[in-house]
C-alpha atoms as a PDB file:
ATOM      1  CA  UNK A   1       0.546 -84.289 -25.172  1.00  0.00           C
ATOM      2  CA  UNK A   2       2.013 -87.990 -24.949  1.00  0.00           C
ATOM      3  CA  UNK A   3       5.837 -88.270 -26.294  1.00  0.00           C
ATOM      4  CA  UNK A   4       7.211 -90.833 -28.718  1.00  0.00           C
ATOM      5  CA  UNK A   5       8.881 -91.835 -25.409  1.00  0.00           C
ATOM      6  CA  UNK A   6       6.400 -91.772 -22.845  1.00  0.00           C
ATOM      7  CA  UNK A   7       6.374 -94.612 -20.032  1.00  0.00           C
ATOM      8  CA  UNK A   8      10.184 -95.069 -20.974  1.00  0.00           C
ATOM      9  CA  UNK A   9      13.060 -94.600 -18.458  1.00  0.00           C
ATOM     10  CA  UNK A  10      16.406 -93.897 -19.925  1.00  0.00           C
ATOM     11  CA  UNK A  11      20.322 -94.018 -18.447  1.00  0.00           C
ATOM     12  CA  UNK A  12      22.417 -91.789 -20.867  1.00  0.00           C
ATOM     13  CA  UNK A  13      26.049 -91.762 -20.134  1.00  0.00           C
ATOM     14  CA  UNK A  14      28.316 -88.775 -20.737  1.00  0.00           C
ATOM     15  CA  UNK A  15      25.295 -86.861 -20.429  1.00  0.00           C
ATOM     16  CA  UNK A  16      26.615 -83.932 -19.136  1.00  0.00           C
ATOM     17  CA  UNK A  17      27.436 -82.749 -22.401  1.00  0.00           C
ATOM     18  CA  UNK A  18      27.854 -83.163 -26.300  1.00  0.00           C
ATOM     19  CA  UNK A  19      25.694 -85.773 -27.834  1.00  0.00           C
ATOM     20  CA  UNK A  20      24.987 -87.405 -24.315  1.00  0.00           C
ATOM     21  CA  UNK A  21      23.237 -83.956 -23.512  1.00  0.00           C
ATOM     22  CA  UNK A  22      21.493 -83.751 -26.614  1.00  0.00           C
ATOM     23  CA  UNK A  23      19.889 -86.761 -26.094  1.00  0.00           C
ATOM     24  CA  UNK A  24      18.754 -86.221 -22.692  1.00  0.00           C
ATOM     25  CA  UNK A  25      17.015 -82.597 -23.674  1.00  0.00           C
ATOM     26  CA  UNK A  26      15.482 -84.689 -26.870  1.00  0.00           C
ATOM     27  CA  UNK A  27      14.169 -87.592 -24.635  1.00  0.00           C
ATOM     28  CA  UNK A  28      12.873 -85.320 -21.770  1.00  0.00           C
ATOM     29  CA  UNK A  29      11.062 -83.291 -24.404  1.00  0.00           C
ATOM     30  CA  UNK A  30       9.290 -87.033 -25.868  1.00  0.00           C
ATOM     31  CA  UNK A  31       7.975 -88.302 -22.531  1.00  0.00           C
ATOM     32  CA  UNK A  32      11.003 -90.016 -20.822  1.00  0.00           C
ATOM     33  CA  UNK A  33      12.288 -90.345 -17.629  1.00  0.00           C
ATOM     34  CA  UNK A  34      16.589 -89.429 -18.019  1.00  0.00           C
ATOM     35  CA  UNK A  35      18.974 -90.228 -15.648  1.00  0.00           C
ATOM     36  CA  UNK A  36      22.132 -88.552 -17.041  1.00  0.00           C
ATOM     37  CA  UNK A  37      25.272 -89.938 -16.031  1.00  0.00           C
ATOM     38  CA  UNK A  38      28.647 -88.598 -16.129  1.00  0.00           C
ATOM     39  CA  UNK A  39      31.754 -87.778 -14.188  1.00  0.00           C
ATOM     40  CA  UNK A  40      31.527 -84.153 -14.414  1.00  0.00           C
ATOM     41  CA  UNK A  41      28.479 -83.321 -12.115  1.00  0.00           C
ATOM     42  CA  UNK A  42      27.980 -79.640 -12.167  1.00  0.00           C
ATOM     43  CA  UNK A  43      27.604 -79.911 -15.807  1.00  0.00           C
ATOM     44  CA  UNK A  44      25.319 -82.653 -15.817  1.00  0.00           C
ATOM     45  CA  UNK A  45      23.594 -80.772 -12.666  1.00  0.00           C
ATOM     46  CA  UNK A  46      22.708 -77.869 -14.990  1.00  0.00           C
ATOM     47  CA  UNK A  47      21.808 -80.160 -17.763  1.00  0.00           C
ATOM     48  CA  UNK A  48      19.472 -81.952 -15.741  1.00  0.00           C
ATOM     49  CA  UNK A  49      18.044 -78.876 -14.196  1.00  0.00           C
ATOM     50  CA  UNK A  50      17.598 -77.090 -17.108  1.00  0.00           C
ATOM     51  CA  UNK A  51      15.330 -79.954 -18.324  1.00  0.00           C
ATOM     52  CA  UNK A  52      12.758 -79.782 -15.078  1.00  0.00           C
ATOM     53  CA  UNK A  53       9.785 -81.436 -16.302  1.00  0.00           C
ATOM     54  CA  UNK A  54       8.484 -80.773 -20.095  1.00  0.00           C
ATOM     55  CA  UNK A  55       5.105 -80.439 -21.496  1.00  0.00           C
ATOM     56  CA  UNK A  56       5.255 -84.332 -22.542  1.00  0.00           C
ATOM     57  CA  UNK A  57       5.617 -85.544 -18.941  1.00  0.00           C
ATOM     58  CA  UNK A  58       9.679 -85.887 -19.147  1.00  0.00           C
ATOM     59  CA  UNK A  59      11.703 -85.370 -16.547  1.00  0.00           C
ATOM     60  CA  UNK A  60      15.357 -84.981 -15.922  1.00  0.00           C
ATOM     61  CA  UNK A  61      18.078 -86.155 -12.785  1.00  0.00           C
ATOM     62  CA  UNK A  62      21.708 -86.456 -12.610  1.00  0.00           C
ATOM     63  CA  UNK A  63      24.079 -89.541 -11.089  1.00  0.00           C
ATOM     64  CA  UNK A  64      27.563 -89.482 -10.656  1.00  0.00           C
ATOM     65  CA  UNK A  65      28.884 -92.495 -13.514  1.00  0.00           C
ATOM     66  CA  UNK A  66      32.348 -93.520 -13.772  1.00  0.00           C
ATOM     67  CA  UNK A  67      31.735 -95.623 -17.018  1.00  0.00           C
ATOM     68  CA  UNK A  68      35.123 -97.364 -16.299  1.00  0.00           C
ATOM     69  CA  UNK A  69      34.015 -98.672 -13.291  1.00  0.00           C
ATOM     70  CA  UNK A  70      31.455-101.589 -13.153  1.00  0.00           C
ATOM     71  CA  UNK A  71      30.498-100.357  -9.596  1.00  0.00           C
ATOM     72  CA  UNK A  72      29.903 -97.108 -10.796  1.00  0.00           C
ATOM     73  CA  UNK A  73      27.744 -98.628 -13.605  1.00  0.00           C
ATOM     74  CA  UNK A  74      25.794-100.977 -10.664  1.00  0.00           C
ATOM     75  CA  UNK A  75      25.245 -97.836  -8.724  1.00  0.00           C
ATOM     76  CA  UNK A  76      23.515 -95.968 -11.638  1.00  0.00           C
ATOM     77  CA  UNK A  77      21.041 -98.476 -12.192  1.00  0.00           C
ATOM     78  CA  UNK A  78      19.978 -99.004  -8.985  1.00  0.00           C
ATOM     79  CA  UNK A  79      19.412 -95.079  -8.291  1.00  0.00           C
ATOM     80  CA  UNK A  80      17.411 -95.173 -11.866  1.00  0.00           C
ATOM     81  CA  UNK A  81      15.207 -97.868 -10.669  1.00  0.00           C
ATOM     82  CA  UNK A  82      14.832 -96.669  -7.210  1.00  0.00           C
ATOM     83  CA  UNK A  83      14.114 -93.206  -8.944  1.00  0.00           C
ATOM     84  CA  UNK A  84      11.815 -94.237 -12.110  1.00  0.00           C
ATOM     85  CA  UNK A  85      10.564 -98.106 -10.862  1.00  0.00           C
ATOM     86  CA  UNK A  86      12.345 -99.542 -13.769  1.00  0.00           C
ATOM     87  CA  UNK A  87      14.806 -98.909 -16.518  1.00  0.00           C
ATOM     88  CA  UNK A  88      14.097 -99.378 -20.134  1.00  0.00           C
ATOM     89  CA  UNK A  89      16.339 -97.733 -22.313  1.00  0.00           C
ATOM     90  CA  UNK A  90      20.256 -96.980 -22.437  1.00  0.00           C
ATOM     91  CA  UNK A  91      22.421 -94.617 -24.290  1.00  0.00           C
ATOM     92  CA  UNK A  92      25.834 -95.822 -23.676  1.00  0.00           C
ATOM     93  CA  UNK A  93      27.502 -92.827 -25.132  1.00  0.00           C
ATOM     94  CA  UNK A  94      30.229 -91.929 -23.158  1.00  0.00           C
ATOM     95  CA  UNK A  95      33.573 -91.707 -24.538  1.00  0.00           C
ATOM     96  CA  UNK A  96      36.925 -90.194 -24.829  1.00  0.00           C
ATOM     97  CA  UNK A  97      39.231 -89.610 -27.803  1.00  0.00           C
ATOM     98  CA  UNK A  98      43.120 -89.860 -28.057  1.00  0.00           C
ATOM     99  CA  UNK A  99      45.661 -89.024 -30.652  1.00  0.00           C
ATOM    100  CA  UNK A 100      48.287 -91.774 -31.731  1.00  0.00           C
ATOM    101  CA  UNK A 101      49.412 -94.232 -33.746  1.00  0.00           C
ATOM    102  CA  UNK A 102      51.387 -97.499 -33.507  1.00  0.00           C
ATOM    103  CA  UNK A 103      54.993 -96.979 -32.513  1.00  0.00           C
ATOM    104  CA  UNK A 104      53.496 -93.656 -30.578  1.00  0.00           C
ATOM    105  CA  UNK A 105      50.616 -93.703 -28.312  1.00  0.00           C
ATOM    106  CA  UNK A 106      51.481 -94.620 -24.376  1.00  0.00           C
ATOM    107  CA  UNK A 107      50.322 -97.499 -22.794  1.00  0.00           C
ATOM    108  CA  UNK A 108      48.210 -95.181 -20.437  1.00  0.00           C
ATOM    109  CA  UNK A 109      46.496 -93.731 -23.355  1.00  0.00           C
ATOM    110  CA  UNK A 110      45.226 -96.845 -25.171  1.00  0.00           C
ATOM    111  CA  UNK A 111      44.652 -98.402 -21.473  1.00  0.00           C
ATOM    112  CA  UNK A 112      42.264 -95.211 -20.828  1.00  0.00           C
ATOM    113  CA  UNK A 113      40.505 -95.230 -24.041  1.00  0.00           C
ATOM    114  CA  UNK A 114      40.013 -99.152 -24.188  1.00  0.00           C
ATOM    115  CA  UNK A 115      38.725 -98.714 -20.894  1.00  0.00           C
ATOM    116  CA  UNK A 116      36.101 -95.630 -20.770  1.00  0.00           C
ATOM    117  CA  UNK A 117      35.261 -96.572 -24.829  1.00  0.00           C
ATOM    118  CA  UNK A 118      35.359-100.199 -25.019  1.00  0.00           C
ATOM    119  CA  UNK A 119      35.096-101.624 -21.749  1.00  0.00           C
ATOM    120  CA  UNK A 120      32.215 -99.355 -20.051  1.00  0.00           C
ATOM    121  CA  UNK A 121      30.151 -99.770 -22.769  1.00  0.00           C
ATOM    122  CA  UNK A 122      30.084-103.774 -21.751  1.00  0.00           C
ATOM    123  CA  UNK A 123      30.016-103.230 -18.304  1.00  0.00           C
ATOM    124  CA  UNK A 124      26.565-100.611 -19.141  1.00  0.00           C
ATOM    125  CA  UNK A 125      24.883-103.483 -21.486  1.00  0.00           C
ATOM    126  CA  UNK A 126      25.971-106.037 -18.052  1.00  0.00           C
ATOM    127  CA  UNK A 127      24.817-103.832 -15.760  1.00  0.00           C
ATOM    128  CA  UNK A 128      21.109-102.620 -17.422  1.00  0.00           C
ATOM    129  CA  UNK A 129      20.164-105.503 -19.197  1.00  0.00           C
ATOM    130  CA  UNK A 130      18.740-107.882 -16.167  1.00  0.00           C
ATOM    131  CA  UNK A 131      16.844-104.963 -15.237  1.00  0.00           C
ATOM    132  CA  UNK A 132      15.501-104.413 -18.973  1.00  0.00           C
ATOM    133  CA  UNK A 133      14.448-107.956 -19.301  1.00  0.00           C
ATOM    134  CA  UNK A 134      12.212-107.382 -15.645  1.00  0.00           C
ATOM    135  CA  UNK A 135      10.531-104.472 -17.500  1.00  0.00           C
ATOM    136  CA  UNK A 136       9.516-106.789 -20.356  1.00  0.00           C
ATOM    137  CA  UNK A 137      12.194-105.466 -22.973  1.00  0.00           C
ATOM    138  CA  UNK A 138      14.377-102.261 -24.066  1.00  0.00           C
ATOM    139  CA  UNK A 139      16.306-100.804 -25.914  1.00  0.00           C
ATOM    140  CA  UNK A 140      20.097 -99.785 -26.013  1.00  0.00           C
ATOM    141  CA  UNK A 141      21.874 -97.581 -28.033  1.00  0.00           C
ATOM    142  CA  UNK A 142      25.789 -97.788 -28.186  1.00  0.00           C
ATOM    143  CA  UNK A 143      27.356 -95.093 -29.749  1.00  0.00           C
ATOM    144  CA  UNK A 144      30.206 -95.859 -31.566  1.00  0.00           C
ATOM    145  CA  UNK A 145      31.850 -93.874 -34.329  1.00  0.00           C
ATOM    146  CA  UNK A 146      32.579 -93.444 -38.358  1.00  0.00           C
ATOM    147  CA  UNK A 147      35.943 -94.170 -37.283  1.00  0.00           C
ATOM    148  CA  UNK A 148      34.924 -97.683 -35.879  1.00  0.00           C
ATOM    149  CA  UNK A 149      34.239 -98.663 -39.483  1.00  0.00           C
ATOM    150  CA  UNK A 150      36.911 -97.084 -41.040  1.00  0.00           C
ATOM    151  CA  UNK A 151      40.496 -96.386 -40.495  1.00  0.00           C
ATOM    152  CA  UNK A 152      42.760 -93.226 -39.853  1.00  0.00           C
ATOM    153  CA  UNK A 153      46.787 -93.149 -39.175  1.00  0.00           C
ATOM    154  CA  UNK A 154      46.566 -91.438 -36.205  1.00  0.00           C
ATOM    155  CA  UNK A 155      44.049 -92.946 -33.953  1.00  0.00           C
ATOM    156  CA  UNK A 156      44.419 -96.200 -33.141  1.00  0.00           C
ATOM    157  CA  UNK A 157      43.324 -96.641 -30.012  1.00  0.00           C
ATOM    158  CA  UNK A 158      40.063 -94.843 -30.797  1.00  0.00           C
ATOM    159  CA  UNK A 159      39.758 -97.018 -33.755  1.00  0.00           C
ATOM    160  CA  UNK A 160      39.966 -99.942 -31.862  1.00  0.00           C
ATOM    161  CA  UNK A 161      37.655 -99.554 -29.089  1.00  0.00           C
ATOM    162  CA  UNK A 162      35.065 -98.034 -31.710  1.00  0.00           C
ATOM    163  CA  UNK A 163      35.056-100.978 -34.087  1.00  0.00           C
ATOM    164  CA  UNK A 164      34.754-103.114 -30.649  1.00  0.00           C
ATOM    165  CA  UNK A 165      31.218-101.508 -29.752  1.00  0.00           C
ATOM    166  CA  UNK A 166      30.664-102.285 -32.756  1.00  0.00           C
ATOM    167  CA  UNK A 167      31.264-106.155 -33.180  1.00  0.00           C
ATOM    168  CA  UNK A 168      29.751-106.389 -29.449  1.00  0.00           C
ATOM    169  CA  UNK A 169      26.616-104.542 -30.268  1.00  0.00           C
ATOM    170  CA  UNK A 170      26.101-107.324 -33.421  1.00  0.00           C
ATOM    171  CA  UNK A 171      26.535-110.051 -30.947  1.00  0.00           C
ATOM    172  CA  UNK A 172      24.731-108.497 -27.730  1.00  0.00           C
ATOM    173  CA  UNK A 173      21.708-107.903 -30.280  1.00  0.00           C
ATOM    174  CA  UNK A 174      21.560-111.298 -31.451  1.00  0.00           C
ATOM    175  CA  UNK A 175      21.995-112.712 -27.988  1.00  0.00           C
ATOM    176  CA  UNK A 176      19.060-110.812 -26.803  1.00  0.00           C
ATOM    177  CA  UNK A 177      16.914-110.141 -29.465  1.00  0.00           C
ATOM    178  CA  UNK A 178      14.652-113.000 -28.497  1.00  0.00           C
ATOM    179  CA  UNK A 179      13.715-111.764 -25.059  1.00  0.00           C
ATOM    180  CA  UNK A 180      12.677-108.408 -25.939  1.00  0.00           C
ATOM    181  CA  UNK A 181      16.286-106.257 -25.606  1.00  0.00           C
ATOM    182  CA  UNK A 182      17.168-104.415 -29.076  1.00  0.00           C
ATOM    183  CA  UNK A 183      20.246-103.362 -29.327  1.00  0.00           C
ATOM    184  CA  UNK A 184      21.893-100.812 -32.197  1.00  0.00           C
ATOM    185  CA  UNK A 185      25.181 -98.927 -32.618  1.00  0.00           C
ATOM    186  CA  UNK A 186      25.516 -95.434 -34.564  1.00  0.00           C
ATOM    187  CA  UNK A 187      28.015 -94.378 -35.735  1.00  0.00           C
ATOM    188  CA  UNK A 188      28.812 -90.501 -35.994  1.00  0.00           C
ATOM    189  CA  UNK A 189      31.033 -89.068 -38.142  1.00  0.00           C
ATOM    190  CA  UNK A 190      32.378 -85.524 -37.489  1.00  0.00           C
ATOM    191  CA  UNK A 191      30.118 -84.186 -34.606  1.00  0.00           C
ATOM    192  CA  UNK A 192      30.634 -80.856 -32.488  1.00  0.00           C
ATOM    193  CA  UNK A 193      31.302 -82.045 -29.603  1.00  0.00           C
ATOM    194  CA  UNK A 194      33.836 -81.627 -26.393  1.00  0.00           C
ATOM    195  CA  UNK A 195      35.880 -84.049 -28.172  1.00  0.00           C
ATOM    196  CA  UNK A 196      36.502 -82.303 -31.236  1.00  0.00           C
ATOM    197  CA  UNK A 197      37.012 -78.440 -29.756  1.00  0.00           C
ATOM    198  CA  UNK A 198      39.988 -80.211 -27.728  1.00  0.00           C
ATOM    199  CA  UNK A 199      42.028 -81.063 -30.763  1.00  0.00           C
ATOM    200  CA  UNK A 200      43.881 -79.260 -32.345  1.00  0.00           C
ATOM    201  CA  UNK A 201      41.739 -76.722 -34.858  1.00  0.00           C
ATOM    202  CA  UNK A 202      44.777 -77.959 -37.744  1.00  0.00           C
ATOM    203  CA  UNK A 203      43.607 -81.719 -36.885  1.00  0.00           C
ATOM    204  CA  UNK A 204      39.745 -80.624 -36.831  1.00  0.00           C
ATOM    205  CA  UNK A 205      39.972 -78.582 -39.425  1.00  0.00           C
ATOM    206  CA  UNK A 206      41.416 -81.700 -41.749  1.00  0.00           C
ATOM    207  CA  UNK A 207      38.810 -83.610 -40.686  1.00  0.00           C
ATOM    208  CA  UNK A 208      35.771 -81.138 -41.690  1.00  0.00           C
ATOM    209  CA  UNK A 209      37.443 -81.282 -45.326  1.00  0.00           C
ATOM    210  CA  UNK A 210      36.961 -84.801 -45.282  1.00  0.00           C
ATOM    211  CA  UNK A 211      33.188 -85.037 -44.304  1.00  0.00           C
ATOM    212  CA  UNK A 212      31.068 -84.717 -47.630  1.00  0.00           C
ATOM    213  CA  UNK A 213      28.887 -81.751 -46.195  1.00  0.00           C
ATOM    214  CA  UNK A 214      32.082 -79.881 -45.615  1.00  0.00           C
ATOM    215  CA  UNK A 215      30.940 -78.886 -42.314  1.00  0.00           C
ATOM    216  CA  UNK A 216      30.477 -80.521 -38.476  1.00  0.00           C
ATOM    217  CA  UNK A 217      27.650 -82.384 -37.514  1.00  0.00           C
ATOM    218  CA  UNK A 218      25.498 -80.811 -34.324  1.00  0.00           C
ATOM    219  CA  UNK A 219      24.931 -83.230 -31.120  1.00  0.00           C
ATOM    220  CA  UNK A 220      21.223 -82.979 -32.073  1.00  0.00           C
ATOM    221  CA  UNK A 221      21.019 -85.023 -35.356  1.00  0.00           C
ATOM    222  CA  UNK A 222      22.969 -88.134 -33.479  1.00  0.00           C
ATOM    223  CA  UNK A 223      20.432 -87.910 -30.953  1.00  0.00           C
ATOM    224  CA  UNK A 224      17.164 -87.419 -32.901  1.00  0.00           C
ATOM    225  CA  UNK A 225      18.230 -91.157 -34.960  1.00  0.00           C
ATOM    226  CA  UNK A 226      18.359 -92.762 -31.338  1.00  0.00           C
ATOM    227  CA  UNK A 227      14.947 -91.348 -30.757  1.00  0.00           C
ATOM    228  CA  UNK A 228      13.748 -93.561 -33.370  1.00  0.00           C
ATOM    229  CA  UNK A 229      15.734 -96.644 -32.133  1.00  0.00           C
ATOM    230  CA  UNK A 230      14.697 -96.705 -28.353  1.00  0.00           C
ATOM    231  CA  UNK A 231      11.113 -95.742 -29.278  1.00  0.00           C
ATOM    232  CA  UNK A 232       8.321 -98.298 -30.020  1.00  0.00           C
ATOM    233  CA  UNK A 233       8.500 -96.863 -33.760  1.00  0.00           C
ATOM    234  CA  UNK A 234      11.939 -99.213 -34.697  1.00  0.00           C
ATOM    235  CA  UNK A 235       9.941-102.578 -32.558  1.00  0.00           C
ATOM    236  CA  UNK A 236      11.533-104.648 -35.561  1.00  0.00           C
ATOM    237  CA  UNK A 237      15.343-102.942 -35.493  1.00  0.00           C
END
């Protein structure tokens, strides 16, 4: 039975876990082609192998993707093509998270989370987009954060490199909307993810009371709203 994704070949980053993960099970299981990319291979090994091939046709691989590194980002695309005979579709969803404000975050931890959360998700847009526009069009998601709209006293450099992707996914989609390239941000709130567990449970715990539903969001519903966007369903988003 033919996916909502089928004929589509997708690059997730951070896949090897969290909502990168989610998506690529999700996608597999709708008809795509996933190349999941992360630093942490045996994880994304296992993801990838515990995908196979589905029922809709999906299949599953892993690359190793430093997203901080626009080699790393050139690599990825060329083993997706070389695997899949194109590239259509990009989650650009890895991302790191660091605790600080002002007068006390380091310079190494804003220069890190600039870097993997604002930076790699331009060099992923750089490096997929010439080979979206060969395949006719695509579609990339850039997953950026509650916190990128709103603001938080202890999280600045998170804040900052989430309201980037989000300003740069508003200009990236206008620049390419015309030849074919859609691009969207979402914007999670509270999700269980890696992130999260590694706080502390005082810090998650404060955040959980702030979230309406008074409880985490799952991996899953971030990923089934990209679904939508990278699939021929949202042609006018």
């Amino acid at each position: 039975m033919a996916g909502r994704l089928e004929g589509k070949v997708v690059l997730i980053s951070g896949g090897a876990s969290g909502i990168g993960a989610a998506h690529a099970r999700i996608f597999a299981a709708e008809g795509a082609k996933v190349l999941i990319g992360d630093v942490q291979e045996k994880l994304g090994k296992e993801v990838a192998d515990g995908i196979g091939v589905t029922n809709s046709g999906g299949q599953a691989a892993f690359t190793a993707l430093n997203v901080a590194s626009e080699q790393s980002w050139n690599d990825a695309v060329r083993k997706a093509v070389e695997m899949y005979g194109k590239l259509t579709t990009l989650i650009n969803n890895a991302g790191i998270g660091s605790l600080g404000g002002v007068t006390d975050e380091s310079q190494a931890s804003w220069d890190r989370t600039i870097a993997v959360n604002q930076t790699g998700v331009w060099y992923g847009m750089r490096a997929v987009i010439p080979e979206m526009l060969k395949a006719g069009g695509g579609a990339i998601v850039n997953i950026s954060s509650v916190y990128g709209i709103i603001g938080s006293p202890d999280m600045l450099s998170y804040h900052a490199s989430k309201g980037a992707v989000r300003l740069m996914t508003k200009a990236a989609a206008l620049e390419y909307a015309g030849q074919g390239v859609r691009i969207n941000s979402v914007h999670p709130g509270i999700i269980k993810t890696p992130i999260i567990q590694g706080m502390p449970d005082a810090f998650a715990a404060g955040l959980v009371a702030k979230t309406p539903m008074g409880r985490f969001g799952q991996p899953e519903e971030i990923a089934r709203g990209s679904l939508y966007l990278c699939s021929d369903e949202a042609s006018f988003v």
